[in-house]
N, C-alpha and C. Protein backbone atom coordinates (compact mmCIF):
# COMPACT_ATOMS: atom_id res chain seq x y z
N UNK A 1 -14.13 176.15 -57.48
CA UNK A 1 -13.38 176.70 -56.39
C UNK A 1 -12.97 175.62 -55.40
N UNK A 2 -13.35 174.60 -55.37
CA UNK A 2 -13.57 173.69 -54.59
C UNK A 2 -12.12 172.72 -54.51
N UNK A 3 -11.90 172.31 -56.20
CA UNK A 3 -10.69 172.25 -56.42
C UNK A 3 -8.74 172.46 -56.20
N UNK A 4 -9.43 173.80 -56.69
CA UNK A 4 -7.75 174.41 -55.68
C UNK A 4 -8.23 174.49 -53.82
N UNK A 5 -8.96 174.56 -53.38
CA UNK A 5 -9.05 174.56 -52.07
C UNK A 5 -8.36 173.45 -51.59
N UNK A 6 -8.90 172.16 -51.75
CA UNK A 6 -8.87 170.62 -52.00
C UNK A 6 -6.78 170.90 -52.44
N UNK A 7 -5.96 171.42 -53.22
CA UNK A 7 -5.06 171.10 -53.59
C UNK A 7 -4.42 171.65 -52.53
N UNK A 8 -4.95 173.21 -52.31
CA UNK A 8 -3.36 173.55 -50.95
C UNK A 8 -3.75 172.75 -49.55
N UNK A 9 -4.99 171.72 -49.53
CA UNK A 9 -4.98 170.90 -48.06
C UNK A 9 -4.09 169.89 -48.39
N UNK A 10 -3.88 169.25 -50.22
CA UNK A 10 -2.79 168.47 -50.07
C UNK A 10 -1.30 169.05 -50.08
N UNK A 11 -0.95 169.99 -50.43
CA UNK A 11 0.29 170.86 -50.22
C UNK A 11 0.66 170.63 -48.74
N UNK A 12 -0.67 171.40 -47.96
CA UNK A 12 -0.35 171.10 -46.06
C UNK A 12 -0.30 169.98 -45.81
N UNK A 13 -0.66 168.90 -46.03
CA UNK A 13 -0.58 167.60 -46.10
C UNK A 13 0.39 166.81 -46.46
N UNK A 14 1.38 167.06 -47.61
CA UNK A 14 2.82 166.57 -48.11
C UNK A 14 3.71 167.21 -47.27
N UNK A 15 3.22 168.80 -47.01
CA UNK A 15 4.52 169.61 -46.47
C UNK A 15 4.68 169.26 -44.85
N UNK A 16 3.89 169.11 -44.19
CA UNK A 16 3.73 168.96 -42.85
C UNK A 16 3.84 168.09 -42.27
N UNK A 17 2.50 166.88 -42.69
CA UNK A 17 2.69 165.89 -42.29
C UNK A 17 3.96 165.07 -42.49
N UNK A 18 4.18 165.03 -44.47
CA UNK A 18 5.04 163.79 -44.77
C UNK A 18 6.53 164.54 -44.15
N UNK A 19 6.75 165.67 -44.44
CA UNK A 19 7.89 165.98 -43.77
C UNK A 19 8.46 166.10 -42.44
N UNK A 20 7.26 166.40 -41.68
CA UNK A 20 7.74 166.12 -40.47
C UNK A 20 7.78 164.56 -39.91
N UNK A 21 6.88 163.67 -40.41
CA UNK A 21 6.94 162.18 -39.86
C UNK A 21 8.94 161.87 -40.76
N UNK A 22 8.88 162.45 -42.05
CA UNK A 22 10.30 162.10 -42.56
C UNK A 22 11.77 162.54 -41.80
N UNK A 23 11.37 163.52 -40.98
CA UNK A 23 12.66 164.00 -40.27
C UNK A 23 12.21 163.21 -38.76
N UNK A 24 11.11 163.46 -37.98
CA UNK A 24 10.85 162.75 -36.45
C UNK A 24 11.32 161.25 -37.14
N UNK A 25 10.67 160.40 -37.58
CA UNK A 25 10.30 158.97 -37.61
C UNK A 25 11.38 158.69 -38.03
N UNK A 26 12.04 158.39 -39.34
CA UNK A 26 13.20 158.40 -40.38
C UNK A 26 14.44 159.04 -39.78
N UNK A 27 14.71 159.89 -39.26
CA UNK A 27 15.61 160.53 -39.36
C UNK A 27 16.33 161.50 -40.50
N UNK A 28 15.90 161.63 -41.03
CA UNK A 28 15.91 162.79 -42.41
C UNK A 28 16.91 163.81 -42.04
N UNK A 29 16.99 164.59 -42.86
CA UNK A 29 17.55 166.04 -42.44
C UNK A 29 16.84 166.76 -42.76
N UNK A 30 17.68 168.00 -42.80
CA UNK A 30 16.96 169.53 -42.82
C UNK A 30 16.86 169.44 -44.31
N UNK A 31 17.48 169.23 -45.25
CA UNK A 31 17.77 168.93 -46.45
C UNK A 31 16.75 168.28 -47.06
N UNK A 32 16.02 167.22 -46.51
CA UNK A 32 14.96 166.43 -47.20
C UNK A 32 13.36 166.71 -46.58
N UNK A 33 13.51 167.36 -45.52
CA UNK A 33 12.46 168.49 -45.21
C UNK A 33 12.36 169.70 -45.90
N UNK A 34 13.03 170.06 -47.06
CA UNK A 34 13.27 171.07 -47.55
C UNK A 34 12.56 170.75 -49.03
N UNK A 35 13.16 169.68 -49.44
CA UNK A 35 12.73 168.89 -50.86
C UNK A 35 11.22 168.43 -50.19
N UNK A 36 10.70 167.93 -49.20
CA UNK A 36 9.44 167.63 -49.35
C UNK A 36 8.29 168.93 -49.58
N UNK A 37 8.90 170.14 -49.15
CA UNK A 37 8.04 171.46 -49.07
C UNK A 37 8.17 172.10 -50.18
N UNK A 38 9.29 171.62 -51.18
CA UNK A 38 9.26 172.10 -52.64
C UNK A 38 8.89 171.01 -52.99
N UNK A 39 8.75 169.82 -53.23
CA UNK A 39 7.36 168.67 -53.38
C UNK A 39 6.12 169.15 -53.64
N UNK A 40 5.64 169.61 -52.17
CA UNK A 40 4.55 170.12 -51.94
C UNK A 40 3.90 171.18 -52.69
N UNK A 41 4.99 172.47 -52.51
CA UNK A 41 4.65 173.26 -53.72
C UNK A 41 4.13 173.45 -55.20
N UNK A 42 5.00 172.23 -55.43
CA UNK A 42 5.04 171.46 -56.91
C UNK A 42 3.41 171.04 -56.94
N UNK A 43 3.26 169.96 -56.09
CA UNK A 43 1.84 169.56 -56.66
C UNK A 43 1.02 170.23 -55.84
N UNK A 44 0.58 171.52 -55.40
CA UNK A 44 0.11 172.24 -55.41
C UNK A 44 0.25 173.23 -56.46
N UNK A 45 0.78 173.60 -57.45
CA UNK A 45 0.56 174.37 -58.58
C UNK A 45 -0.09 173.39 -59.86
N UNK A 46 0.45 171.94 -59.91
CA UNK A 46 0.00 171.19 -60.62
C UNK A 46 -1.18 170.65 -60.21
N UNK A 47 -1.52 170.75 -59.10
CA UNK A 47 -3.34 170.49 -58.89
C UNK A 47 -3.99 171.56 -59.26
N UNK A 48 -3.58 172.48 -58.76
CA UNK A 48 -4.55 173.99 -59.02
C UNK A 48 -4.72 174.20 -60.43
N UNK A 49 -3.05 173.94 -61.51
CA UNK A 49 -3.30 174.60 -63.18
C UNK A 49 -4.26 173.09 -63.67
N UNK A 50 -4.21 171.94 -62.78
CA UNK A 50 -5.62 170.83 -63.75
C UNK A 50 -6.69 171.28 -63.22
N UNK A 51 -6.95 172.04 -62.47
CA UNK A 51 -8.60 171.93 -62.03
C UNK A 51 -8.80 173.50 -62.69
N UNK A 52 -7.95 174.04 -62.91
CA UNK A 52 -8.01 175.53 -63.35
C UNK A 52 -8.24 175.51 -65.32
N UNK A 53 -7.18 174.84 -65.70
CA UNK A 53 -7.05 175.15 -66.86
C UNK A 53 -8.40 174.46 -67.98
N UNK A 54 -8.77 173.85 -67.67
CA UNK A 54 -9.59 172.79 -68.73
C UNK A 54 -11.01 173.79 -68.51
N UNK A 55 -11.42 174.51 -67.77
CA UNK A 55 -12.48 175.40 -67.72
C UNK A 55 -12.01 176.41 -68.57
N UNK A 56 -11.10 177.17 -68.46
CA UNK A 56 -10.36 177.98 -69.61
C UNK A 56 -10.38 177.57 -71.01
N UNK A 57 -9.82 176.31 -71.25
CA UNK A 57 -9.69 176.09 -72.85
C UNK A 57 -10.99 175.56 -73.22
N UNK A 58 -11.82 174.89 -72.55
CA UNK A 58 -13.05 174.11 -73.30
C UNK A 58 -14.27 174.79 -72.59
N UNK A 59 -14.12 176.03 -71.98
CA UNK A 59 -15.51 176.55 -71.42
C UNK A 59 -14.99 178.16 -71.81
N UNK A 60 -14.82 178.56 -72.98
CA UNK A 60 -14.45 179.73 -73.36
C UNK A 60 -15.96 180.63 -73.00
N UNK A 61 -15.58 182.11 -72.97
CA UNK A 61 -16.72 183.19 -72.89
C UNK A 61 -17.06 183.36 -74.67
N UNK A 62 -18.50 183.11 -74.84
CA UNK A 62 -18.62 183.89 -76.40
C UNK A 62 -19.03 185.10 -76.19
N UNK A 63 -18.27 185.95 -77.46
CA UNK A 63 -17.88 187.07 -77.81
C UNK A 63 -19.75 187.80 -78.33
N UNK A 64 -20.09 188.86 -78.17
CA UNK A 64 -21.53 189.09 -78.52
C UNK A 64 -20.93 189.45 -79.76
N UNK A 65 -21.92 189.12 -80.90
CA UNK A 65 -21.59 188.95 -82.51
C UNK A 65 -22.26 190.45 -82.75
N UNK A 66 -23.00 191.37 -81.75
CA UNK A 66 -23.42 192.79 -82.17
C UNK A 66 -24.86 192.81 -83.11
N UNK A 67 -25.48 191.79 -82.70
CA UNK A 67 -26.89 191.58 -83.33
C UNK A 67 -27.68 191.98 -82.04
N UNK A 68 -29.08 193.07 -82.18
CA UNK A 68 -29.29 193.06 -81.34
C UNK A 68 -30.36 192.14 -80.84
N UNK A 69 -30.77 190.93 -79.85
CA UNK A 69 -31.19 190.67 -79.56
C UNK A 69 -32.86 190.96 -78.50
N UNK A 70 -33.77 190.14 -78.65
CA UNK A 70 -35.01 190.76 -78.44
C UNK A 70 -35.74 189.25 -77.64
């Protein structure tokens, strides 16, 4: 859980910070404040599906085989 937590602080972190220092500091537009928050988005789904997915494919649930156990 710790993981995706950790990814949307970097989402707030690309979207906020880098975009707002890119439009104050730089002079940017509205336009490239726009691309940094779909940036952000971006590797916030791509942090969340690596810390998500590899527990899924290599930590599968086994199925009870219907023996009864004792």
């Amino acid at each position: 859980m710790l993981l995706p937590v950790l990814a949307g602080t970097v989402r707030m972190i690309v979207a906020a910070f880098l975009g707002w220092s890119a439009v104050i500091w730089f002079g940017a537009s509205v336009n490239v404040l726009f691309q940094m928050v779909a940036l952000a988005g971006l590797a916030y789904g791509v942090l969340t599906a690596a810390a998500v997915l590899p527990r899924r494919m290599f930590f599968q649930r086994r199925e009870p085989t219907g023996h009864a156990t004792r």
